[in-house]
N, C-alpha and C. Protein backbone atom coordinates (compact mmCIF):
# COMPACT_ATOMS: atom_id res chain seq x y z
N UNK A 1 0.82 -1.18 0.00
CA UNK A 1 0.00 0.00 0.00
C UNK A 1 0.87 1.26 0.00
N UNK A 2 1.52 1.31 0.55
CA UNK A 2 2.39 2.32 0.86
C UNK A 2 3.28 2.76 -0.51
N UNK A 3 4.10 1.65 -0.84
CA UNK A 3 4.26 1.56 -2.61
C UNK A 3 3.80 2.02 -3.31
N UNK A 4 2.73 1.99 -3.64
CA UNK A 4 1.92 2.55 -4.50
C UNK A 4 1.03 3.92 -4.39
N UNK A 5 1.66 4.50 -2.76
CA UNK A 5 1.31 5.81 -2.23
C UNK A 5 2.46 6.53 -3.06
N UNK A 6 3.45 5.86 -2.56
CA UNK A 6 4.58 6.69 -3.27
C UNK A 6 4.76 6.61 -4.98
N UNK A 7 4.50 5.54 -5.43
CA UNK A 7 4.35 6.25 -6.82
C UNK A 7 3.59 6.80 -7.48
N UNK A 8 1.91 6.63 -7.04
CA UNK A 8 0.95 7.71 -7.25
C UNK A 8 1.78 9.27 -7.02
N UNK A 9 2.66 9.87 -5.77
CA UNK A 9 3.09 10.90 -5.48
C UNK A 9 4.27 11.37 -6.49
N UNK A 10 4.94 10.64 -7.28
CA UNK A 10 5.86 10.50 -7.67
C UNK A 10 5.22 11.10 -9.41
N UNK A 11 4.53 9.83 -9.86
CA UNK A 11 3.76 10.59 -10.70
C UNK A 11 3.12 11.96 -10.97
N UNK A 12 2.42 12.23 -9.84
CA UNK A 12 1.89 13.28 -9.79
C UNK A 12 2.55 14.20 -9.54
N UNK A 13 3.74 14.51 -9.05
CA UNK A 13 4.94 15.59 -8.90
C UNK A 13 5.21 15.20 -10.17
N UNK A 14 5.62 14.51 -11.15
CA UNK A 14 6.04 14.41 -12.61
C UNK A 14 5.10 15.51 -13.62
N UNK A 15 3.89 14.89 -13.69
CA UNK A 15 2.82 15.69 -14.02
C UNK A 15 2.93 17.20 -13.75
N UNK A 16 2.93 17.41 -12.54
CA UNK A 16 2.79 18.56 -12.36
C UNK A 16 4.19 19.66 -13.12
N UNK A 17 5.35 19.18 -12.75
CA UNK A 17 6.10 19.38 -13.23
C UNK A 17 6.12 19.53 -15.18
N UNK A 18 5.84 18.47 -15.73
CA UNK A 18 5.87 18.69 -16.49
C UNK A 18 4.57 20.04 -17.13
N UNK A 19 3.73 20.26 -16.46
CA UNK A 19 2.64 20.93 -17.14
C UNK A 19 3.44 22.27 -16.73
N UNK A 20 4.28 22.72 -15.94
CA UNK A 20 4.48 24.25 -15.16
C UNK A 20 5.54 24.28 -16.32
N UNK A 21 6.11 22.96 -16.97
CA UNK A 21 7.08 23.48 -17.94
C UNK A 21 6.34 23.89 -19.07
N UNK A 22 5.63 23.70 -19.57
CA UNK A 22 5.56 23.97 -20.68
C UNK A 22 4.27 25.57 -20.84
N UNK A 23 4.23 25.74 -19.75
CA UNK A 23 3.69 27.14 -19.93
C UNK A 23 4.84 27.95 -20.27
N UNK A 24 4.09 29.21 -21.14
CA UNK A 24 5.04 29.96 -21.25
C UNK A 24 4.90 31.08 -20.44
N UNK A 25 6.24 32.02 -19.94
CA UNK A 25 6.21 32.87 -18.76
C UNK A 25 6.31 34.17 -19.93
N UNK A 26 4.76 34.91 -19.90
CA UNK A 26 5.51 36.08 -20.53
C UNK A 26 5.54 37.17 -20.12
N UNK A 27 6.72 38.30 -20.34
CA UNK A 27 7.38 39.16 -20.13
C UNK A 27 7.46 40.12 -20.87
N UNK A 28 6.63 41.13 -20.31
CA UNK A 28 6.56 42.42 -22.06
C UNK A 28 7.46 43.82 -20.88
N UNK A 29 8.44 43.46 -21.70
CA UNK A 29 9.42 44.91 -21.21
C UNK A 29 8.56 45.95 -21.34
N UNK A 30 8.25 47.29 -20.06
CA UNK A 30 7.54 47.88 -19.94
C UNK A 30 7.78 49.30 -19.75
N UNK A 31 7.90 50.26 -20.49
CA UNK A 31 8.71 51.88 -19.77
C UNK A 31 7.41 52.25 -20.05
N UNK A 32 7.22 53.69 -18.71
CA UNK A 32 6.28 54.26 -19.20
C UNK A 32 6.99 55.69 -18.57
N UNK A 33 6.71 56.58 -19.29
CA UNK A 33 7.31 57.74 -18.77
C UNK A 33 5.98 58.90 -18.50
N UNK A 34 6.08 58.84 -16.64
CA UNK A 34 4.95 59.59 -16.29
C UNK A 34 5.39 60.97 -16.02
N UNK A 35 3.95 61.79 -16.94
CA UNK A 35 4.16 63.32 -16.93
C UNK A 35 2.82 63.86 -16.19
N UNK A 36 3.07 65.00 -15.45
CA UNK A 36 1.93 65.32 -14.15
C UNK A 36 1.73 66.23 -15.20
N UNK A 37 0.11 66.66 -15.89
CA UNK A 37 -0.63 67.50 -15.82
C UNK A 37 -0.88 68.87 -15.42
N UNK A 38 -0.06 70.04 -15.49
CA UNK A 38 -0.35 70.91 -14.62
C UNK A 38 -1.27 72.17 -15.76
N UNK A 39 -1.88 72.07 -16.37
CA UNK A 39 -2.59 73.18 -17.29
C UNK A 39 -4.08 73.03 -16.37
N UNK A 40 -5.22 73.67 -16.91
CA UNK A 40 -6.07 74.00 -16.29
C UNK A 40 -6.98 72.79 -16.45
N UNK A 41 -7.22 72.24 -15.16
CA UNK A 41 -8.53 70.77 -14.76
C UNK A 41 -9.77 71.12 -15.58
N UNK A 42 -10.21 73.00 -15.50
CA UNK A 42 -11.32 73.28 -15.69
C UNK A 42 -11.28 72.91 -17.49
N UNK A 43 -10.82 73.32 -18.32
CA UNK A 43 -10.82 72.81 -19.58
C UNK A 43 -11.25 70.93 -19.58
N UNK A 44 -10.82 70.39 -18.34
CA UNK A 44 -11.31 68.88 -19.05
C UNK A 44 -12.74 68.50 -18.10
N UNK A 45 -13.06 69.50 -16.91
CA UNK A 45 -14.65 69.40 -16.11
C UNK A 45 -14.56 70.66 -15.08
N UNK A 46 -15.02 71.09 -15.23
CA UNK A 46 -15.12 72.56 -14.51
C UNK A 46 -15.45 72.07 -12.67
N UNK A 47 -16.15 70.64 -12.59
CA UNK A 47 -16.21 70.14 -11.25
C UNK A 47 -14.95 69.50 -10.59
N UNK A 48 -13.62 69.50 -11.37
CA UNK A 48 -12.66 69.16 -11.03
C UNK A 48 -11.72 69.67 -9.79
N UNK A 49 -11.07 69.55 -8.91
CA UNK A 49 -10.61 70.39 -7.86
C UNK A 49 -9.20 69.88 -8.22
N UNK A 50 -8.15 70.38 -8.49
CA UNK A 50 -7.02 70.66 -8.51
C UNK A 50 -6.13 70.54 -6.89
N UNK A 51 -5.25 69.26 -7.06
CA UNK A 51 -4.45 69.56 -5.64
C UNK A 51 -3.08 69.85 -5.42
N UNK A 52 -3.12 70.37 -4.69
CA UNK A 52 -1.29 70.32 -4.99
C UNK A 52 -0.83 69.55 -3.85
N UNK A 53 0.78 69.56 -4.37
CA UNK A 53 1.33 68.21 -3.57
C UNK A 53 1.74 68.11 -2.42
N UNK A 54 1.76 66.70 -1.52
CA UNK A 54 2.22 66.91 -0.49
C UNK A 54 2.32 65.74 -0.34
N UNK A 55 3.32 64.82 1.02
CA UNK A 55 3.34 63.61 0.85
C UNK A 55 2.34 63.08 1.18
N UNK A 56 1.01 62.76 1.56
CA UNK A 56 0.14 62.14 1.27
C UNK A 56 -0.79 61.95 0.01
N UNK A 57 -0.32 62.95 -1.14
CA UNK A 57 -0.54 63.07 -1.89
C UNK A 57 0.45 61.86 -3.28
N UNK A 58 1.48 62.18 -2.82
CA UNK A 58 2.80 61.31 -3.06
C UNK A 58 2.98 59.56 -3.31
N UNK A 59 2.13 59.88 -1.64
CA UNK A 59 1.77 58.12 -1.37
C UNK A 59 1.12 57.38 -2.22
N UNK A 60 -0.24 58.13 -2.43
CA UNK A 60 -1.14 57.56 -2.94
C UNK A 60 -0.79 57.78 -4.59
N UNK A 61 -0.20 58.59 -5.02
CA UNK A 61 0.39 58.10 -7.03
C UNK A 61 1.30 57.26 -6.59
N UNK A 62 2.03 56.93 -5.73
CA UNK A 62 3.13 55.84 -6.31
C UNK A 62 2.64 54.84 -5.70
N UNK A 63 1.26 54.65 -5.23
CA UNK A 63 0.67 53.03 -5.15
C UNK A 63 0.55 53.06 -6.04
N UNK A 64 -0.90 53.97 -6.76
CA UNK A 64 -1.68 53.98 -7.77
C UNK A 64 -0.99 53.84 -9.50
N UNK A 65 0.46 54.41 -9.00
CA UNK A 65 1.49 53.64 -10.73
C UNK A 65 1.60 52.00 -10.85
N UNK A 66 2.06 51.94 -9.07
CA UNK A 66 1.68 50.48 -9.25
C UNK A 66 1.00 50.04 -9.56
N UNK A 67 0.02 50.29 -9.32
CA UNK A 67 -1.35 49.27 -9.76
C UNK A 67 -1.92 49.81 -11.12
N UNK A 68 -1.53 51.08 -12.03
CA UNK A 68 -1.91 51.11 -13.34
C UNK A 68 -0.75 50.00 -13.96
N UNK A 69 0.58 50.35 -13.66
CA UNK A 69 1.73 49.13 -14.09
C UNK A 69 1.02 48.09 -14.15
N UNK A 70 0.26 46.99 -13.09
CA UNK A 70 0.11 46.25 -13.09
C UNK A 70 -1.00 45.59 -13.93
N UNK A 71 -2.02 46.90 -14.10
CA UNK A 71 -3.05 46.16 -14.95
C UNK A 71 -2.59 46.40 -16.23
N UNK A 72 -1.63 47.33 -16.77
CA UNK A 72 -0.99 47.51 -17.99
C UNK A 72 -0.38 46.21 -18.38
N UNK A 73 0.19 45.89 -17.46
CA UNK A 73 0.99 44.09 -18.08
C UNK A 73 -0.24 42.91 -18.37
N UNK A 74 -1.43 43.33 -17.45
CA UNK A 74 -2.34 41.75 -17.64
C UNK A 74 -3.23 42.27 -19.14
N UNK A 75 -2.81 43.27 -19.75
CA UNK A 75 -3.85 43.20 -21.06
C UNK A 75 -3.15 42.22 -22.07
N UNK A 76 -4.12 41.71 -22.67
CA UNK A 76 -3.38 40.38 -23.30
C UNK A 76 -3.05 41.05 -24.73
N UNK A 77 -3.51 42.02 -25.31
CA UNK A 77 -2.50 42.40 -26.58
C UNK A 77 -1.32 43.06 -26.16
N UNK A 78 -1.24 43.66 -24.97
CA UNK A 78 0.28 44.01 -25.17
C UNK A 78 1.29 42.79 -24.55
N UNK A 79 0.80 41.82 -24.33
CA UNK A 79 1.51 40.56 -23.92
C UNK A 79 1.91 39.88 -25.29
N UNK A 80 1.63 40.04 -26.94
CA UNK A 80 2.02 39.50 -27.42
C UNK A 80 3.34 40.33 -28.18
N UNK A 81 3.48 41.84 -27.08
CA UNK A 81 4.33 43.00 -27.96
C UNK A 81 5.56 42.21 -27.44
N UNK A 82 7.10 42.70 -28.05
CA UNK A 82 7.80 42.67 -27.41
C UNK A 82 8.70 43.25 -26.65
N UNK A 83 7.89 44.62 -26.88
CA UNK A 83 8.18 45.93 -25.46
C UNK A 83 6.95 47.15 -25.77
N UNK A 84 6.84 48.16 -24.75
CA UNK A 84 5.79 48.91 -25.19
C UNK A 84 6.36 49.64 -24.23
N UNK A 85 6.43 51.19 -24.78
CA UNK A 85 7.27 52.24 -24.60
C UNK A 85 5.78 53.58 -24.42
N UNK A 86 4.99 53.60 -23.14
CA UNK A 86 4.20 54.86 -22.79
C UNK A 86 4.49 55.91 -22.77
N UNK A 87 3.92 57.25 -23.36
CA UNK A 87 3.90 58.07 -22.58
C UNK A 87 2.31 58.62 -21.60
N UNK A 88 2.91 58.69 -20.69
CA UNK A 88 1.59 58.88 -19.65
C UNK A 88 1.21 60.09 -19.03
N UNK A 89 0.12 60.55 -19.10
CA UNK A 89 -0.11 61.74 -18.54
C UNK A 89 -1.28 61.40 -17.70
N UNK A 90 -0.97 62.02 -16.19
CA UNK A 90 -1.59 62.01 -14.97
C UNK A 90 -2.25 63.20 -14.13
N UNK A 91 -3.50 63.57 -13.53
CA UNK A 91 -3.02 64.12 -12.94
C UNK A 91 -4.38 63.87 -11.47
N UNK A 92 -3.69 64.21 -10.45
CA UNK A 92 -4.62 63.94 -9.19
C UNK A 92 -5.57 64.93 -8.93
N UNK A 93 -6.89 64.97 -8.36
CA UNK A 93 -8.03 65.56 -8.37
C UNK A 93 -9.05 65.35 -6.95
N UNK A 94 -9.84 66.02 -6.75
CA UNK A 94 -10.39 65.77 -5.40
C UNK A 94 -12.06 65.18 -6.16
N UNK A 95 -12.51 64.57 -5.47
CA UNK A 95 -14.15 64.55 -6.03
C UNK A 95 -14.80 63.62 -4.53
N UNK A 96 -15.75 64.49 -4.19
CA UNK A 96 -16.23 64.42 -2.89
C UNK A 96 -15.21 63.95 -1.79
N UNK A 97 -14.20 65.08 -1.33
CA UNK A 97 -13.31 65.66 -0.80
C UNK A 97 -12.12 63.60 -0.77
N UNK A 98 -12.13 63.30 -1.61
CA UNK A 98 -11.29 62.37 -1.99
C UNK A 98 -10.36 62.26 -3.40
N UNK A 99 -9.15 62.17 -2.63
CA UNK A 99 -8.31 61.74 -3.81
C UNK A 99 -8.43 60.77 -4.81
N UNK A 100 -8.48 60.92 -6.37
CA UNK A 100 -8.39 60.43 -7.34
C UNK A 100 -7.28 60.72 -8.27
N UNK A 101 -6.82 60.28 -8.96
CA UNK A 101 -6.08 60.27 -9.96
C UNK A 101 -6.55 59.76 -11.68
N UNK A 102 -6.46 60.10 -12.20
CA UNK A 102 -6.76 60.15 -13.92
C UNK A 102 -5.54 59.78 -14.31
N UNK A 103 -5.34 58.68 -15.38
CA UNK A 103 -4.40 58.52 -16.33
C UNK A 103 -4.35 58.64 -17.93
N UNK A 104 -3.79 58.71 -18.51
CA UNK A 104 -4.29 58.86 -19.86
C UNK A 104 -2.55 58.35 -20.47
N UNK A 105 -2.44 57.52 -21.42
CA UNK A 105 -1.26 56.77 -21.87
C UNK A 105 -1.52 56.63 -23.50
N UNK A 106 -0.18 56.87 -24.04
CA UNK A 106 -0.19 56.22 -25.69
C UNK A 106 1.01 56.26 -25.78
N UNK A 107 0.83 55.30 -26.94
CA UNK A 107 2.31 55.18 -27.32
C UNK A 107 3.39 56.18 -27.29
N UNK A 108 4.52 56.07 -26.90
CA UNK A 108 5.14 57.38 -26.38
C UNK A 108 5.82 57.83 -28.29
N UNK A 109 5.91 56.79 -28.81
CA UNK A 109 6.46 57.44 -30.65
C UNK A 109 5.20 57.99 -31.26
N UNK A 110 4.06 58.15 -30.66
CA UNK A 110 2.87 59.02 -31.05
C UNK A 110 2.83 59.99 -30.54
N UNK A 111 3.70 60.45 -29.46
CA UNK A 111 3.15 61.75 -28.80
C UNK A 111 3.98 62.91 -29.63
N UNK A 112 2.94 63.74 -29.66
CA UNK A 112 3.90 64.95 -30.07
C UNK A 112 3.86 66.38 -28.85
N UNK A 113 2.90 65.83 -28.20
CA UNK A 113 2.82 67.18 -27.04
C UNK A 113 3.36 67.16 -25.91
N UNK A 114 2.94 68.45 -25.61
CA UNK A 114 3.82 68.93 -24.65
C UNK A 114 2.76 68.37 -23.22
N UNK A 115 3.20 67.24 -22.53
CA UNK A 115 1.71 66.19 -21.88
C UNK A 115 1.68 67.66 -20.37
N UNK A 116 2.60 68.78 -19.90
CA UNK A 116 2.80 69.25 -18.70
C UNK A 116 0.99 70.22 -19.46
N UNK A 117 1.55 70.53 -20.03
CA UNK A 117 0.24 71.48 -20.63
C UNK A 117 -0.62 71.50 -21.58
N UNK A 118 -0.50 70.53 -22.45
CA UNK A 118 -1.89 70.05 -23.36
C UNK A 118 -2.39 68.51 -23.27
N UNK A 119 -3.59 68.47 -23.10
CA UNK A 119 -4.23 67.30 -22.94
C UNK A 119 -3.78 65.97 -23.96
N UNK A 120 -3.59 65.34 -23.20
CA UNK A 120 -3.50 63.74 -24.13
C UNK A 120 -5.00 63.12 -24.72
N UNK A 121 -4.97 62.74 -25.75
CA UNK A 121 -6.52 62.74 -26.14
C UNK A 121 -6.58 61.20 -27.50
N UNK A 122 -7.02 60.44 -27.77
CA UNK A 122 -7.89 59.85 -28.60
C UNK A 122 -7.56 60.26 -29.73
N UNK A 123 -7.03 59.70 -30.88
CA UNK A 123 -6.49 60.01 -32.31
C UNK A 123 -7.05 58.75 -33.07
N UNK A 124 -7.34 58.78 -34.43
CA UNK A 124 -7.34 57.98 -35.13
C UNK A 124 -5.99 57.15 -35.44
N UNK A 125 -5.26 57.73 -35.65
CA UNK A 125 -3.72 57.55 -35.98
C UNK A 125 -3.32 56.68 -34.05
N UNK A 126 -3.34 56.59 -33.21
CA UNK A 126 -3.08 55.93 -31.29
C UNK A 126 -3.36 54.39 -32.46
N UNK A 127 -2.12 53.78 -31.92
CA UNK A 127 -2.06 52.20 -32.20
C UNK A 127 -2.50 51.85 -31.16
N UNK A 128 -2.25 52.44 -29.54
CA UNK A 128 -2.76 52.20 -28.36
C UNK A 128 -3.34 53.23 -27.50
N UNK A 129 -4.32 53.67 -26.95
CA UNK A 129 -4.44 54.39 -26.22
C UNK A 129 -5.37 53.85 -24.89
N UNK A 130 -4.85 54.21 -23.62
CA UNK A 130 -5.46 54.30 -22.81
C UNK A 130 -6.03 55.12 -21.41
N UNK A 131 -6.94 54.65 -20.84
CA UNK A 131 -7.51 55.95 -19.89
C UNK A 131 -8.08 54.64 -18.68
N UNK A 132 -8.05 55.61 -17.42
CA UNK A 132 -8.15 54.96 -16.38
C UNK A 132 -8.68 56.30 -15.06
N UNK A 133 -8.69 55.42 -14.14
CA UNK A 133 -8.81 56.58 -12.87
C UNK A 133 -8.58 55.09 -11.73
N UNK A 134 -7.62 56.03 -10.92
CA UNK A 134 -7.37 54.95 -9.36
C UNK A 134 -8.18 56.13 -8.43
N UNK A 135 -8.79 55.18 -7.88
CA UNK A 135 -9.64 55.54 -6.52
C UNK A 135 -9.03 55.75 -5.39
N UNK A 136 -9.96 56.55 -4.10
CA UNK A 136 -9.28 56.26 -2.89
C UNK A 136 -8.36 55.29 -2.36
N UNK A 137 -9.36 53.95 -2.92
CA UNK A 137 -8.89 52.80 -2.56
C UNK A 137 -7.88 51.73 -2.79
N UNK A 138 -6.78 52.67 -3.75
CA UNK A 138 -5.96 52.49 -4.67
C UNK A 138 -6.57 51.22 -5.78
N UNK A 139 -8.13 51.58 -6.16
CA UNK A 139 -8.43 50.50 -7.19
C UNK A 139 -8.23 51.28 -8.37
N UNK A 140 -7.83 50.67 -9.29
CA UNK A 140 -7.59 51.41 -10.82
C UNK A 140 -9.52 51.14 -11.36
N UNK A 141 -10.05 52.01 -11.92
CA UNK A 141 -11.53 52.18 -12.23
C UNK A 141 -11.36 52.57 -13.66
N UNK A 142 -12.34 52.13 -14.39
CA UNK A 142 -13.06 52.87 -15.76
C UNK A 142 -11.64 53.05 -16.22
N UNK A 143 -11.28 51.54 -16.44
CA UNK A 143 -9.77 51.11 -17.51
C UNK A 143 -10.47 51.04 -18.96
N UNK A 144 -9.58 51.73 -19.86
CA UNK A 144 -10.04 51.54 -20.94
C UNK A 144 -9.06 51.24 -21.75
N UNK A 145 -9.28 50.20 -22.78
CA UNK A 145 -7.61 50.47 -23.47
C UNK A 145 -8.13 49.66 -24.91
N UNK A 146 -7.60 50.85 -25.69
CA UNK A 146 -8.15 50.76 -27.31
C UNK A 146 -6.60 50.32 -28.16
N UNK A 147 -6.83 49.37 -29.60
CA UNK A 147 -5.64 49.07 -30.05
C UNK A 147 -6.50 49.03 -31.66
């Protein structure tokens, strides 16, 4: 009985083994180069509140890169790129006296603006573009991402 415990176990560590090999691990080299927003909120919603910085302010974008980073890698077309080079424009906002953040990203060999003071926007010509907002709760919300 025991025999045959151990090669049932034996097998099944084989198995397993063999199935973790043959996945493939993929890896999409990732730059994104983030630019803060500072032109006027009211041009993109006049209900917008504008904050300026401070380290609690700080805290919460460099979760919130993390976690746009992170949902940026699980989209499955840019998993078949073999790098993808952003440029990103951000900027943080109050809405019912809570911090939010807005992202807006495209290909960084599409950008031609200047992201500190003109809006990043939706082109026919964007091979990729995307838009997002992280919440209080550092959840990334209303991800959008066009190809």
């Amino acid at each position: 009985m025991r025999l045959i415990f151990i090669l049932v176990a034996i097998i099944s560590i084989n198995l397993f083994l063999a199935a973790c090999s043959k996945k493939e691990m993929l890896f999409v080299p990732l730059k994104l180069d983030w630019v803060e927003y500072s032109g006027d909120l009211n041009l993109i919603d006049s209900s917008l509140i504008a904050i300026h910085e401070s380290p609690a302010i700080d805290s919460i974008k460099t979760q919130c890169f993390v976690k746009m980073t992170q949902n940026l890698l699980s989209v499955k077309t840019l998993q078949k790129e073999e790098e993808a080079y952003f440029s990103v424009q951000y900027y943080p906002f109050l809405y019912k006296n809570e911090i939010h953040i807005h992202f807006t990203g495209v290909l960084a060999n599409e950008n031609q603006l200047d992201l500190h003071q003109e809006l990043l926007k939706s082109t026919k010509e964007n091979t990729y573009f995307w838009t997002a907002v992280c919440d209080p709760k550092l959840q990334i919300k209303s991800f959008q991402f066009t190809h």
